[in-house]
C-alpha atoms as a PDB file:
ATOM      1  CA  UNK A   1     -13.988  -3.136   3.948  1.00  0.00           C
ATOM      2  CA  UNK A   2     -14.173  -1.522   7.003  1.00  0.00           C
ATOM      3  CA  UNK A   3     -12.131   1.388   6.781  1.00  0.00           C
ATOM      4  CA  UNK A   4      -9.692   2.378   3.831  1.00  0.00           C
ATOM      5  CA  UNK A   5      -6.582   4.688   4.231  1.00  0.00           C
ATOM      6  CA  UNK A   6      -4.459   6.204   1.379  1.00  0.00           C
ATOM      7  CA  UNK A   7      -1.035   7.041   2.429  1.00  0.00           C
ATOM      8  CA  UNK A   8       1.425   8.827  -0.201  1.00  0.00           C
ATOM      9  CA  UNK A   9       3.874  10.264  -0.252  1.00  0.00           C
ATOM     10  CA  UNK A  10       7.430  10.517  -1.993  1.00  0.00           C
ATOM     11  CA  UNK A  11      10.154   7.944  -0.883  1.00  0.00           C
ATOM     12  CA  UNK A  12      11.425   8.400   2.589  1.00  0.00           C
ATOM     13  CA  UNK A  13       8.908  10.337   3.624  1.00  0.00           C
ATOM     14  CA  UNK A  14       7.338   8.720   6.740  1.00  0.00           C
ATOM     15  CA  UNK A  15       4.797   6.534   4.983  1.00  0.00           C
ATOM     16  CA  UNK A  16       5.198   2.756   5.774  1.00  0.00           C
ATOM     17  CA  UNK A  17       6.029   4.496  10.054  1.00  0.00           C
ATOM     18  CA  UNK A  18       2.392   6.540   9.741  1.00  0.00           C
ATOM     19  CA  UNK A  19       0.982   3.747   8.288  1.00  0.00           C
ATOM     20  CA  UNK A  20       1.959   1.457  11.116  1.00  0.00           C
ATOM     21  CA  UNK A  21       0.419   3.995  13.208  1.00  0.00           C
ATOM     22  CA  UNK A  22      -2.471   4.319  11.680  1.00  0.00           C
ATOM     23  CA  UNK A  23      -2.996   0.625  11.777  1.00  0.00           C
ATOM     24  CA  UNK A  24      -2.470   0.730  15.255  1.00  0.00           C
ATOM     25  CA  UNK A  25      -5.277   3.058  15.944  1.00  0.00           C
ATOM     26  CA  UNK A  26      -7.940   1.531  13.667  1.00  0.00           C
ATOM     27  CA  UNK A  27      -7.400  -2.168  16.043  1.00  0.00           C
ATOM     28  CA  UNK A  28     -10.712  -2.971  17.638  1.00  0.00           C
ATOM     29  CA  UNK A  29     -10.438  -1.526  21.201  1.00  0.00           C
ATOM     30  CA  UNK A  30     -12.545  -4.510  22.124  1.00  0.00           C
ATOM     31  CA  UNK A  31      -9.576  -7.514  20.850  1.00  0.00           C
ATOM     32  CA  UNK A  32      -7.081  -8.328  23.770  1.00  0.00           C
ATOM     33  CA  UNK A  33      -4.933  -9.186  20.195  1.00  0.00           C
ATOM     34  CA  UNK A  34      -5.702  -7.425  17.547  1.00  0.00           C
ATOM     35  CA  UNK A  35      -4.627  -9.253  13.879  1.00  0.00           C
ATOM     36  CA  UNK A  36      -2.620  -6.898  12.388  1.00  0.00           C
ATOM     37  CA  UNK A  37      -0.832  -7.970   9.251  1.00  0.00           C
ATOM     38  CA  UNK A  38       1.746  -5.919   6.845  1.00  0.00           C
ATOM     39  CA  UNK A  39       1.772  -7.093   3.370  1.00  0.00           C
ATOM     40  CA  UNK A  40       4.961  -6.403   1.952  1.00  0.00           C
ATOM     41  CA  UNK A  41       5.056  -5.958  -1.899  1.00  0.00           C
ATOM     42  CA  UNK A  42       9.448  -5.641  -1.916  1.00  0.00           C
ATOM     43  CA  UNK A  43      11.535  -7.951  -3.619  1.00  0.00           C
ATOM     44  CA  UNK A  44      15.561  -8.480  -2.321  1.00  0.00           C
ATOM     45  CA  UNK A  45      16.563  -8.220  -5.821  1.00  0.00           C
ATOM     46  CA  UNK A  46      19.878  -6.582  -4.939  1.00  0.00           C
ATOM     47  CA  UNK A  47      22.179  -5.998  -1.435  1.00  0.00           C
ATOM     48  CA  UNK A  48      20.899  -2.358  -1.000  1.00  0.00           C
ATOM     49  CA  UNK A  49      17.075  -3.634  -1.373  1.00  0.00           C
ATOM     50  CA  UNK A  50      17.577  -6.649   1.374  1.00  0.00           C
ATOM     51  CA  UNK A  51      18.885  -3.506   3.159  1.00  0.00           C
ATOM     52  CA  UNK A  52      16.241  -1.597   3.093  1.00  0.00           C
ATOM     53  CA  UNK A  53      13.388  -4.369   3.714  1.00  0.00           C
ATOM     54  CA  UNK A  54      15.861  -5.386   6.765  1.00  0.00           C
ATOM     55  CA  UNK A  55      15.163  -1.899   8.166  1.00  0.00           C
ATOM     56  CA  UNK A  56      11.249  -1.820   7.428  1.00  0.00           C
ATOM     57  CA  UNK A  57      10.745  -5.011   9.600  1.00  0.00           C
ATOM     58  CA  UNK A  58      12.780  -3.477  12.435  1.00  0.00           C
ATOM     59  CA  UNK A  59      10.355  -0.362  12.961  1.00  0.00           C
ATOM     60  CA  UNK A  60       7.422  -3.496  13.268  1.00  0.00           C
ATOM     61  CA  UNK A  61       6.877  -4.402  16.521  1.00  0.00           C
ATOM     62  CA  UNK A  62       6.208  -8.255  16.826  1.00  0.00           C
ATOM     63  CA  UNK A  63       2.573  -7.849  17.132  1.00  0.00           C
ATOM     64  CA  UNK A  64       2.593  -7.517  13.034  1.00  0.00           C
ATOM     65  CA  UNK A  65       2.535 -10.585  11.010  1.00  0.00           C
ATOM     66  CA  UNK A  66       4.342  -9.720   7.996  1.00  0.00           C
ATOM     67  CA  UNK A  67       3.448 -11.469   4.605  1.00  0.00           C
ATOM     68  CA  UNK A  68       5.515 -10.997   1.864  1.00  0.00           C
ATOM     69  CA  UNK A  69       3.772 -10.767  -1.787  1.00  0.00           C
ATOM     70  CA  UNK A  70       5.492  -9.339  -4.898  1.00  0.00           C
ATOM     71  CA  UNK A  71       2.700 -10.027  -7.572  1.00  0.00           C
ATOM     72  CA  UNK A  72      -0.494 -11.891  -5.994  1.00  0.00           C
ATOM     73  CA  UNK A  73      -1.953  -8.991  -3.966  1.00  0.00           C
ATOM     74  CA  UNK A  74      -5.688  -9.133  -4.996  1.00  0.00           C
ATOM     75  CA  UNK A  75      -5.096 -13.186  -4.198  1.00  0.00           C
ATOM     76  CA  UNK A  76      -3.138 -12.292  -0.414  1.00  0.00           C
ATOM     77  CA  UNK A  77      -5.979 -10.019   0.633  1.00  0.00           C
ATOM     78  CA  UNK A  78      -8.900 -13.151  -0.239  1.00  0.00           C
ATOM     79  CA  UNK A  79      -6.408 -15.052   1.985  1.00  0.00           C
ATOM     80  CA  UNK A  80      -6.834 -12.456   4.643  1.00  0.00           C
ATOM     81  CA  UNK A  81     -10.498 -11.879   4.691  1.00  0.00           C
ATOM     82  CA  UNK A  82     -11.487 -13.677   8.237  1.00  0.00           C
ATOM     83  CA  UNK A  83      -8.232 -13.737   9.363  1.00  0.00           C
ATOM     84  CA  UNK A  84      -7.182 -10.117   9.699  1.00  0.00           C
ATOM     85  CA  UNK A  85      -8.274  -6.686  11.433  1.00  0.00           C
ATOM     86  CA  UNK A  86      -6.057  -4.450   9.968  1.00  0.00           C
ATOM     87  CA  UNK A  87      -3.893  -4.776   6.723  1.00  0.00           C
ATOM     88  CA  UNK A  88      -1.241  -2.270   5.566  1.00  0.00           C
ATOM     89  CA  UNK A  89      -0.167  -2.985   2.608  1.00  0.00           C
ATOM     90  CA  UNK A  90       3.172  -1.883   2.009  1.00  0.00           C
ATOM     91  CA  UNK A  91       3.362  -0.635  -0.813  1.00  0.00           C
ATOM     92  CA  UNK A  92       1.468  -0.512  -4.293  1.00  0.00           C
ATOM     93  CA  UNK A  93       4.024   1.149  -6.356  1.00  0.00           C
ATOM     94  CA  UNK A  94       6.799  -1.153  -5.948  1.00  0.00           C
ATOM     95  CA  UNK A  95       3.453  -3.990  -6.593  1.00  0.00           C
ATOM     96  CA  UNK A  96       2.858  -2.243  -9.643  1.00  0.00           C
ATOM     97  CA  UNK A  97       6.511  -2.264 -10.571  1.00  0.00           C
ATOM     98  CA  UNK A  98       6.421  -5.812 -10.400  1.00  0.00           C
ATOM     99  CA  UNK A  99       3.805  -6.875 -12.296  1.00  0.00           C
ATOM    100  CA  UNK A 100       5.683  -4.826 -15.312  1.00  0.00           C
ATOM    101  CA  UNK A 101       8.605  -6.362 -14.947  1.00  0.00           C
ATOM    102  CA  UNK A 102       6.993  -9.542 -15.768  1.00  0.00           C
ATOM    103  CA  UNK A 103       6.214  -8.822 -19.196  1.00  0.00           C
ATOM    104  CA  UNK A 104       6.562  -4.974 -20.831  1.00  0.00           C
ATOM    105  CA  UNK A 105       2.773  -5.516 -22.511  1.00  0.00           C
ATOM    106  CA  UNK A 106       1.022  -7.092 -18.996  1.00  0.00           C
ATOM    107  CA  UNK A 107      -2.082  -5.140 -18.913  1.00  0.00           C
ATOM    108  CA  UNK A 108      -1.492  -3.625 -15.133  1.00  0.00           C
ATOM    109  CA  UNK A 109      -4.423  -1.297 -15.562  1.00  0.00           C
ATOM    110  CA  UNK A 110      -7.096  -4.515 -14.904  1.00  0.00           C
ATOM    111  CA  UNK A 111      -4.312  -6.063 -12.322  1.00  0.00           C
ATOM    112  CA  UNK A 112      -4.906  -2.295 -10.489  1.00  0.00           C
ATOM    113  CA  UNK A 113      -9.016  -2.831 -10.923  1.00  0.00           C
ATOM    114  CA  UNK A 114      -8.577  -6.499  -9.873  1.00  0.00           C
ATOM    115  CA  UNK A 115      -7.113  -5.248  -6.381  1.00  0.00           C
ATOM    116  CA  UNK A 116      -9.278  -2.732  -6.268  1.00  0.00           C
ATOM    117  CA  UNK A 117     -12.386  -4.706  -6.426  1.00  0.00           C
ATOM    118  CA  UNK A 118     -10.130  -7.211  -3.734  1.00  0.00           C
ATOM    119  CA  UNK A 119     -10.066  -4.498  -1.310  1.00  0.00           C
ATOM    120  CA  UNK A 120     -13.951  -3.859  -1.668  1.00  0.00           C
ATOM    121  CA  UNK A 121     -14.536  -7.542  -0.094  1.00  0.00           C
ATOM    122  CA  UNK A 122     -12.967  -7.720   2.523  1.00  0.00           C
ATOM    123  CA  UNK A 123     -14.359  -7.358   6.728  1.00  0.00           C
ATOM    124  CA  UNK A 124     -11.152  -5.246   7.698  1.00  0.00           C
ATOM    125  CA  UNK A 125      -9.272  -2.055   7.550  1.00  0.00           C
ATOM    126  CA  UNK A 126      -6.992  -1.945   4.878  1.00  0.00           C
ATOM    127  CA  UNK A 127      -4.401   0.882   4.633  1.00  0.00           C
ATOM    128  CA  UNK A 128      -2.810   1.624   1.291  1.00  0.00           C
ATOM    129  CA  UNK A 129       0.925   2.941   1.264  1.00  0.00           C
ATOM    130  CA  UNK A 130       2.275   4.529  -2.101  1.00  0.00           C
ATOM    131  CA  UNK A 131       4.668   6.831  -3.374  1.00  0.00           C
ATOM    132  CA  UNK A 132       3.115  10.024  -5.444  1.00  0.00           C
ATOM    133  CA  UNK A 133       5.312  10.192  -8.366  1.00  0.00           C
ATOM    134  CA  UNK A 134       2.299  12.587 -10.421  1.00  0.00           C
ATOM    135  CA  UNK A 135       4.279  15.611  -9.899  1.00  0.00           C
ATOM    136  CA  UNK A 136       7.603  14.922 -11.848  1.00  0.00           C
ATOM    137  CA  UNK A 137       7.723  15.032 -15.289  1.00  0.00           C
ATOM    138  CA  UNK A 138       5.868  13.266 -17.974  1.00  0.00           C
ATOM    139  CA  UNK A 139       7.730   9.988 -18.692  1.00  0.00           C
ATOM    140  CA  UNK A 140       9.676  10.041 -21.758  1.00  0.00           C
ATOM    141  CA  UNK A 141       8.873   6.370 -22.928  1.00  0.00           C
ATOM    142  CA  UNK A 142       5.216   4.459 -23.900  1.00  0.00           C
ATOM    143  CA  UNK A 143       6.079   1.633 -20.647  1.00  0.00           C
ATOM    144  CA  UNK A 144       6.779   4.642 -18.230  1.00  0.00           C
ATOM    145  CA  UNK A 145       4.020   6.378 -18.906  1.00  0.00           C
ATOM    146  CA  UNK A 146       1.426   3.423 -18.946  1.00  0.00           C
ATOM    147  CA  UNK A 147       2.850   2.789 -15.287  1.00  0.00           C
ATOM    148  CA  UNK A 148       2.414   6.593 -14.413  1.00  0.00           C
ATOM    149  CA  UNK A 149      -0.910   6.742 -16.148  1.00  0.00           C
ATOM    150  CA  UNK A 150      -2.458   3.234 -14.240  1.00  0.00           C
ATOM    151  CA  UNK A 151      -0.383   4.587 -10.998  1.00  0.00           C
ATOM    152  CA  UNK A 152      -2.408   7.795 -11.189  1.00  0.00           C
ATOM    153  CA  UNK A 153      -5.462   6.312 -12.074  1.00  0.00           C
ATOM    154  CA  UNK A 154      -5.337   3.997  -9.347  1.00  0.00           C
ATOM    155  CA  UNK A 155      -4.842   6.594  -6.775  1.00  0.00           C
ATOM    156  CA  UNK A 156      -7.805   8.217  -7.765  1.00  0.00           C
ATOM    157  CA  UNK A 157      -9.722   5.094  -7.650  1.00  0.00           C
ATOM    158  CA  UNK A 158      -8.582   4.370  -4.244  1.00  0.00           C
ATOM    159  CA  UNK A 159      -9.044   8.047  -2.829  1.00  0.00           C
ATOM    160  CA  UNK A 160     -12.717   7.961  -3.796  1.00  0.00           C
ATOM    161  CA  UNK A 161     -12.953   5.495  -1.938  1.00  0.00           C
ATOM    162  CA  UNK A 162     -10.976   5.936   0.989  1.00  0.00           C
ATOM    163  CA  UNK A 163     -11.938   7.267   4.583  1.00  0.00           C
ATOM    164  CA  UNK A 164      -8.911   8.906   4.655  1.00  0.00           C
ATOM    165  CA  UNK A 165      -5.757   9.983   2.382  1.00  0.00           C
ATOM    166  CA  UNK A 166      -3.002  11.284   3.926  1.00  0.00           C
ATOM    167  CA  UNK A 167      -0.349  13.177   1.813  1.00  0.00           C
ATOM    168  CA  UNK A 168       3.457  12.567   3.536  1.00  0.00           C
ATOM    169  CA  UNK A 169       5.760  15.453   3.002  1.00  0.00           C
ATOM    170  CA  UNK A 170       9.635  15.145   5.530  1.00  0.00           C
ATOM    171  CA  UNK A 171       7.882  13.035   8.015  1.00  0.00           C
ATOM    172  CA  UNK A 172       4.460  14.953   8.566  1.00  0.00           C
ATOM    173  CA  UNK A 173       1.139  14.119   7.516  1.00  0.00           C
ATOM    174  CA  UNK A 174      -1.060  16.774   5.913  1.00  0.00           C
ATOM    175  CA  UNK A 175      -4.950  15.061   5.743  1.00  0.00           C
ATOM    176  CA  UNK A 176      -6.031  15.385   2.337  1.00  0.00           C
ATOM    177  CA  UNK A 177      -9.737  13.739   2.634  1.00  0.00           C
ATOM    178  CA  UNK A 178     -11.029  12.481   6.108  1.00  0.00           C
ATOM    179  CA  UNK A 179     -11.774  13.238   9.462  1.00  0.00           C
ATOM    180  CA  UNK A 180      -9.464  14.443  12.658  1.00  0.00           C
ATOM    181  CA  UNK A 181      -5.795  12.984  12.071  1.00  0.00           C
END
């Protein structure tokens, strides 16, 4: 990869909007059209949810090619490689969701090294949005807390790697790892 970017942050706090920034400003100065994409990991499983995605793709300007993927990440960013600049991928938390909501016992733990190692091969920026939910409480079921556990570990995974991580708190970005913002 390129360049690698960790956003988190809790929910509404500014991270798929500094993302999109941040995507912005990691475009080759040197393309007249950059190829941006946004890989959307949502699902319109209800009204409200088809609500929110509707809003998401209305703070995109046109110049972003959206792809939607719920559960074939590691497989959408292979499809990507020569055909991208910059991918924000939007987000892995609701990805992760997913993939447990196929079956209670999937092992997500090698699904979260299997993106990892997707993210390694490919010739273009990749920016990683996720929600931080480390600092609640420790989840009172086995399923909850393999998702919290593989979550966490995952974030540490991708912040040792990452050029930058940014940590979103009302709409500001506080640079956790990284150079100037």
């Amino acid at each position: 990869m390129k360049h690698l970017t960790l956003i988190l942050g809790g929910c509404c706090s500014g991270k798929s909007k500094f993302a999109l920034e941040r995507g912005q400003s990691q475009c080759p100065l040197d393309l007249p059209k950059p190829r941006k994409y946004y890989l959307a990991t949502a699902q319109a499983l209800d009204e409200e949810m088809a609500s929110r995605i509707n809003a998401q793709k209305k703070q995109r300007s046109a110049d972003w090619i959206t792809l939607e993927e719920s559960i074939k990440v590691p497989d959408a960013f292979s499809f990507l490689n020569k055909r991208a600049d910059v991918v924000v991928i939007d987000c892995v938390t609701l990805w992760l969701s997913h993939l447990l909501m196929i079956k209670s016992d999937y092992d997500i733990l090698t699904e979260a090294e299997i993106l990892i190692a997707a993210i390694k091969r490919v010739d273009f920026s990749v920016i990683v949005v996720s929600s931080e939910i480390g600092c609640g409480i420790v989840p009172a079921d086995s399923i909850s807390r393999l998702f919290a556990d593989t979550h966490g570990l995952m974030h540490q995974t991708l912040a040792s790697l990452a050029d930058e991580v940014y940590f979103m708190v009302a709409g500001i970005p506080m640079q956790v790892k990284g150079g100037k913002a």
